[in-house]
N, C-alpha and C. Protein backbone atom coordinates (compact mmCIF):
# COMPACT_ATOMS: atom_id res chain seq x y z
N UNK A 1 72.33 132.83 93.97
CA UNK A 1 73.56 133.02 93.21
C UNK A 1 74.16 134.39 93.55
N UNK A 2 75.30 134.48 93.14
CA UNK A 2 76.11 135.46 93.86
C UNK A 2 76.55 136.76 92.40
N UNK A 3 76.58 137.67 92.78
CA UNK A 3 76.52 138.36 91.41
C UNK A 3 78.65 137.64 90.75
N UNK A 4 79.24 137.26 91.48
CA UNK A 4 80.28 136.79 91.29
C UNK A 4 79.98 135.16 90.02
N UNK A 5 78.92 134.87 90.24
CA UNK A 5 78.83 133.43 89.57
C UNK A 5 77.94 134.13 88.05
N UNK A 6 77.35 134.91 88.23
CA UNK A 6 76.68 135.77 86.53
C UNK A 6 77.49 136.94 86.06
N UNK A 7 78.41 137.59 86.71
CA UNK A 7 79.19 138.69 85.89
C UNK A 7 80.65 137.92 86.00
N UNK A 8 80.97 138.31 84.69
CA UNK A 8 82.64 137.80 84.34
C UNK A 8 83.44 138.88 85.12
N UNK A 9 83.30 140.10 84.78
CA UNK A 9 84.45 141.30 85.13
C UNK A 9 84.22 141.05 86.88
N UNK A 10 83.13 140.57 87.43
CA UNK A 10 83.20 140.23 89.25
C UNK A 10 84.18 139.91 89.35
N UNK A 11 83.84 138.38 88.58
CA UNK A 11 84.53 137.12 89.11
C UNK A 11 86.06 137.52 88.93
N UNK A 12 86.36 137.77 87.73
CA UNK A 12 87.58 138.47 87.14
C UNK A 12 88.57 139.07 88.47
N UNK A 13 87.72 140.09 88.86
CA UNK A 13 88.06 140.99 90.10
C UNK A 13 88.44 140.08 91.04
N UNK A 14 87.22 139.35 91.29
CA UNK A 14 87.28 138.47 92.24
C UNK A 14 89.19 137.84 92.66
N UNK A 15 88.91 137.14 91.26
CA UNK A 15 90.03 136.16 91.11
C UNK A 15 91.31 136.55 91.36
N UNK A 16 91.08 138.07 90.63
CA UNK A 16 92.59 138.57 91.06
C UNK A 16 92.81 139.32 92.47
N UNK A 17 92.10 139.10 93.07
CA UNK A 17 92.11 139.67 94.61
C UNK A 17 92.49 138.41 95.30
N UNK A 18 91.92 137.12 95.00
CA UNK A 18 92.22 135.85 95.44
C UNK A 18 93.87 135.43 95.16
N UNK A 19 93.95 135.54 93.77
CA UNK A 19 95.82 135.11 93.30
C UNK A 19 96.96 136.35 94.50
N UNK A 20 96.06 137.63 94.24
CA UNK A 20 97.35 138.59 94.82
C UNK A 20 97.63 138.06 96.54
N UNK A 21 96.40 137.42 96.92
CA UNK A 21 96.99 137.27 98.71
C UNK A 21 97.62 135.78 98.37
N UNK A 22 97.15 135.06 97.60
CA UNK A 22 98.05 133.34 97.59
C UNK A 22 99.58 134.19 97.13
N UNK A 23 99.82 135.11 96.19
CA UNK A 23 101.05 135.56 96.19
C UNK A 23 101.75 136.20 97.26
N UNK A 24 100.97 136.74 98.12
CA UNK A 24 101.26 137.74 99.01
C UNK A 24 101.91 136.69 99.99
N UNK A 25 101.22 135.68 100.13
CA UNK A 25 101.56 134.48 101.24
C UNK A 25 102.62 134.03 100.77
N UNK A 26 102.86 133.42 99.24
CA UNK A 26 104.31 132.82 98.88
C UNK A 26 105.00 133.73 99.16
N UNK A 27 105.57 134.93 99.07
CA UNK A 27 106.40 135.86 99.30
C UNK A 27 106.52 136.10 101.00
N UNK A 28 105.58 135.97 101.44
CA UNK A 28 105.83 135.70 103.15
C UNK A 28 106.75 134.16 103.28
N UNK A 29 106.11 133.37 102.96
CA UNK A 29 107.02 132.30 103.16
C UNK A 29 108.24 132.13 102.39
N UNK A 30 108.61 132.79 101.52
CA UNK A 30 109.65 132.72 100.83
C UNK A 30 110.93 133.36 101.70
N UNK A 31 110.43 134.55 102.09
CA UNK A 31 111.08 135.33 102.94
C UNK A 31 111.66 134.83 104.04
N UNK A 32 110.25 133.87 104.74
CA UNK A 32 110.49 132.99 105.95
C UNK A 32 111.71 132.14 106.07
N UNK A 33 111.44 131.17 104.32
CA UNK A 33 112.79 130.25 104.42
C UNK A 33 114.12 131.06 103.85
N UNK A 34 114.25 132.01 103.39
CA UNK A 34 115.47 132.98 103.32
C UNK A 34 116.07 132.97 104.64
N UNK A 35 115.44 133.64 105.85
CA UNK A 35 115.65 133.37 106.99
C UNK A 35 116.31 132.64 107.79
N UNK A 36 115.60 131.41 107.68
CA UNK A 36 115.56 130.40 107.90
C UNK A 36 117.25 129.73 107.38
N UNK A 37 117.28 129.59 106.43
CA UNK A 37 118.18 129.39 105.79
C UNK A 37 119.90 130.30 105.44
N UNK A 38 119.41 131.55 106.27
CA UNK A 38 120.37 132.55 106.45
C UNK A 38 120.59 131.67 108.01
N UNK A 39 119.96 131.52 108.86
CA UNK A 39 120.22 131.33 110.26
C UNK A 39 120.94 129.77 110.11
N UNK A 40 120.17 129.29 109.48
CA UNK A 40 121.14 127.74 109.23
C UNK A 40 122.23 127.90 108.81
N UNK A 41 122.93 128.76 107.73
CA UNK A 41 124.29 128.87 107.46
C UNK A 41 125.27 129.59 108.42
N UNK A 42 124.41 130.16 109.24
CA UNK A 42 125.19 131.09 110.39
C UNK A 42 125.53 130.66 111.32
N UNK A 43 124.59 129.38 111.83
CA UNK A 43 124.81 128.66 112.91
C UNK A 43 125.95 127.53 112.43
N UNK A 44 126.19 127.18 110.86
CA UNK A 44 126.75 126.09 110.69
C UNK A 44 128.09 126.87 110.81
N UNK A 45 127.83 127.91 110.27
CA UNK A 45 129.90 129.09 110.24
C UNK A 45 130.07 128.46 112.20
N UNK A 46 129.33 129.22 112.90
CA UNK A 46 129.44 129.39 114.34
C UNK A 46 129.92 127.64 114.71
N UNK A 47 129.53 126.42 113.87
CA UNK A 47 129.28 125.07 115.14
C UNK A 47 130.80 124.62 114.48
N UNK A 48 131.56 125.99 112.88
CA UNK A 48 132.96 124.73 112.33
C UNK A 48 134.23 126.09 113.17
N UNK A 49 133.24 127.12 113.52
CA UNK A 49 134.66 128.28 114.04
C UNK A 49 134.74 127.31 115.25
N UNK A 50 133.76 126.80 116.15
CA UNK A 50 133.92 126.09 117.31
C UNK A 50 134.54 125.15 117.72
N UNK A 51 134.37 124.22 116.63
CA UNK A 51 135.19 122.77 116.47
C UNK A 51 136.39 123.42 116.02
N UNK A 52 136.94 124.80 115.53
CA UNK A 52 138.35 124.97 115.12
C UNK A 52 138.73 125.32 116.42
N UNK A 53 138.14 125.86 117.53
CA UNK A 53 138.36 126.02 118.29
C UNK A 53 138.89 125.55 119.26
N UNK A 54 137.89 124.24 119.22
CA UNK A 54 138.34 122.77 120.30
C UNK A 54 139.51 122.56 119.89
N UNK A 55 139.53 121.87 118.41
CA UNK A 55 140.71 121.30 118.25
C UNK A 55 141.84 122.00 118.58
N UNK A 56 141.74 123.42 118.56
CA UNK A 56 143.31 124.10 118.50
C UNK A 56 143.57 124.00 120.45
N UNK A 57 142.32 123.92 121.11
CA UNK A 57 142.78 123.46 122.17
C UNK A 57 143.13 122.36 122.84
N UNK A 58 142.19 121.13 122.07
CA UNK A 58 143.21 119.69 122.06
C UNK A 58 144.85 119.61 121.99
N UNK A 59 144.97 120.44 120.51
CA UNK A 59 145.88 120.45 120.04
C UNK A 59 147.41 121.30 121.09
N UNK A 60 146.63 122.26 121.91
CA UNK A 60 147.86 123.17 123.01
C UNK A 60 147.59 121.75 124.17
N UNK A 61 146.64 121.18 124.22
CA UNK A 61 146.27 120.12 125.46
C UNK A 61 148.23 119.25 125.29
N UNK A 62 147.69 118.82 123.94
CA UNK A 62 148.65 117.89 123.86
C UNK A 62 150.29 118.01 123.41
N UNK A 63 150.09 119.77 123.11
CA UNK A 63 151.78 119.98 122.67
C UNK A 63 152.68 120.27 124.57
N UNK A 64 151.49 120.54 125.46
CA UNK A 64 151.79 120.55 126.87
C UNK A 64 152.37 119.22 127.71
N UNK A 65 151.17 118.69 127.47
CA UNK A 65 151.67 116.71 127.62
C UNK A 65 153.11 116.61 127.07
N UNK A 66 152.97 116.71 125.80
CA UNK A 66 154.53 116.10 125.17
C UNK A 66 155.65 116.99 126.00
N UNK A 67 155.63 118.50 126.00
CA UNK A 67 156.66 119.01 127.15
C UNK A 67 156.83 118.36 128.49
N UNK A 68 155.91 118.11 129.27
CA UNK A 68 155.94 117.72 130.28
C UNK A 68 156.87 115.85 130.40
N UNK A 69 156.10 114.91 128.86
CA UNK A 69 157.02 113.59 129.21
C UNK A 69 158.24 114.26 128.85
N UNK A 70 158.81 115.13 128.09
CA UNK A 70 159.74 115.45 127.43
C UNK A 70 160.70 115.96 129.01
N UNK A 71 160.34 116.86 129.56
CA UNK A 71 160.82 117.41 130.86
C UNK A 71 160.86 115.78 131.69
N UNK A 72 160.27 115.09 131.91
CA UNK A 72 160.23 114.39 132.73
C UNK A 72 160.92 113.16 132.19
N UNK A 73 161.36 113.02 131.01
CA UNK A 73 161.78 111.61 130.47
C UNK A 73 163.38 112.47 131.01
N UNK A 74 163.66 113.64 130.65
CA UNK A 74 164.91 114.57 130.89
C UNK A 74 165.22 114.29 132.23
N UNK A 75 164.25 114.48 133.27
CA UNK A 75 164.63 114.63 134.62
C UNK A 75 165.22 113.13 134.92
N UNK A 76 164.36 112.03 134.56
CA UNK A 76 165.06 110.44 134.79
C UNK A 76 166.35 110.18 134.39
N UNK A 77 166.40 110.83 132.50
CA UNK A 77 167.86 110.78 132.54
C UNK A 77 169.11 111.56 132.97
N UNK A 78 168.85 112.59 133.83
CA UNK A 78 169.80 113.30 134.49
C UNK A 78 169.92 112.52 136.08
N UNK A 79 168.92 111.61 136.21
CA UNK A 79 168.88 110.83 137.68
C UNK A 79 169.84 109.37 137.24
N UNK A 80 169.73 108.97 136.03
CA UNK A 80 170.12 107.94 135.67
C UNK A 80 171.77 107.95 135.76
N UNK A 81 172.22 109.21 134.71
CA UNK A 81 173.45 109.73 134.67
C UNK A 81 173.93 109.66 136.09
N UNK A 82 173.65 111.07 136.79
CA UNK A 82 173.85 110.89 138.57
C UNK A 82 173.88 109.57 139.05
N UNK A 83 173.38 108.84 138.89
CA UNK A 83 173.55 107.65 139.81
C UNK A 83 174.53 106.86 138.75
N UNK A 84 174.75 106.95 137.86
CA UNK A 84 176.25 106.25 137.33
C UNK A 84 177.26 106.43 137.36
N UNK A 85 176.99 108.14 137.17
CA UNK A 85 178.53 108.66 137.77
C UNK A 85 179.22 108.61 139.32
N UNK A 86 177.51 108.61 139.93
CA UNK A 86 177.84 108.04 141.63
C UNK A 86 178.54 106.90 141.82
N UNK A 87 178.18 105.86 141.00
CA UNK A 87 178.65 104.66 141.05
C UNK A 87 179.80 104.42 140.45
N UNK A 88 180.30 105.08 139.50
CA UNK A 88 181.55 104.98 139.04
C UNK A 88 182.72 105.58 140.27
N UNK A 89 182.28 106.67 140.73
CA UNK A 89 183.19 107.11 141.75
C UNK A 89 183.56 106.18 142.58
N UNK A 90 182.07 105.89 143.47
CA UNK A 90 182.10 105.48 144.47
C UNK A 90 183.13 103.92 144.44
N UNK A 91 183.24 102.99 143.18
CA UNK A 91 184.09 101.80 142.88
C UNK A 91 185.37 102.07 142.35
């Protein structure tokens, strides 16, 4: 037998040397998922600034496109015109 299993004030000792490192450990892991959970909200800010990102470049993708049919629907009808007024002359 261990003088821990016949004296109370041992065991006593004992016990509270045992609780302070199981505490010592929750407070390590507590810390851990603080962490943890700081880095997860940081990465989630970083993955919606990104997607604001894309989109605003979808978004110049496609205000470019629309200039371009816009220029180019323009250029047909200044070819269209020209060739009517050609044709009006020319009869």
């Amino acid at each position: 037998m261990s003088k821990e299993d016949t004296d109370l004030a041992t065991h006593v000792e004992i016990c509270a040397i045992r609780y302070k490192g199981i505490e010592d450990k929750f407070d390590d892991v507590e810390k851990r998922l603080n962490k943890i959970e700081s880095d997860v909200n940081s990465l989630s800010h970083q993955i919606q600034s990104n997607f604001l990102e894309i989109k605003l470049a979808i978004e110049k993708a496609n205000n470019r496109r629309d200039v371009q049919v816009i220029a180019s629907m323009g250029t047909v009808a200044v070819a269209v015109i020209t060739a009517i007024g050609y044709w009006i002359v020319q009869h």
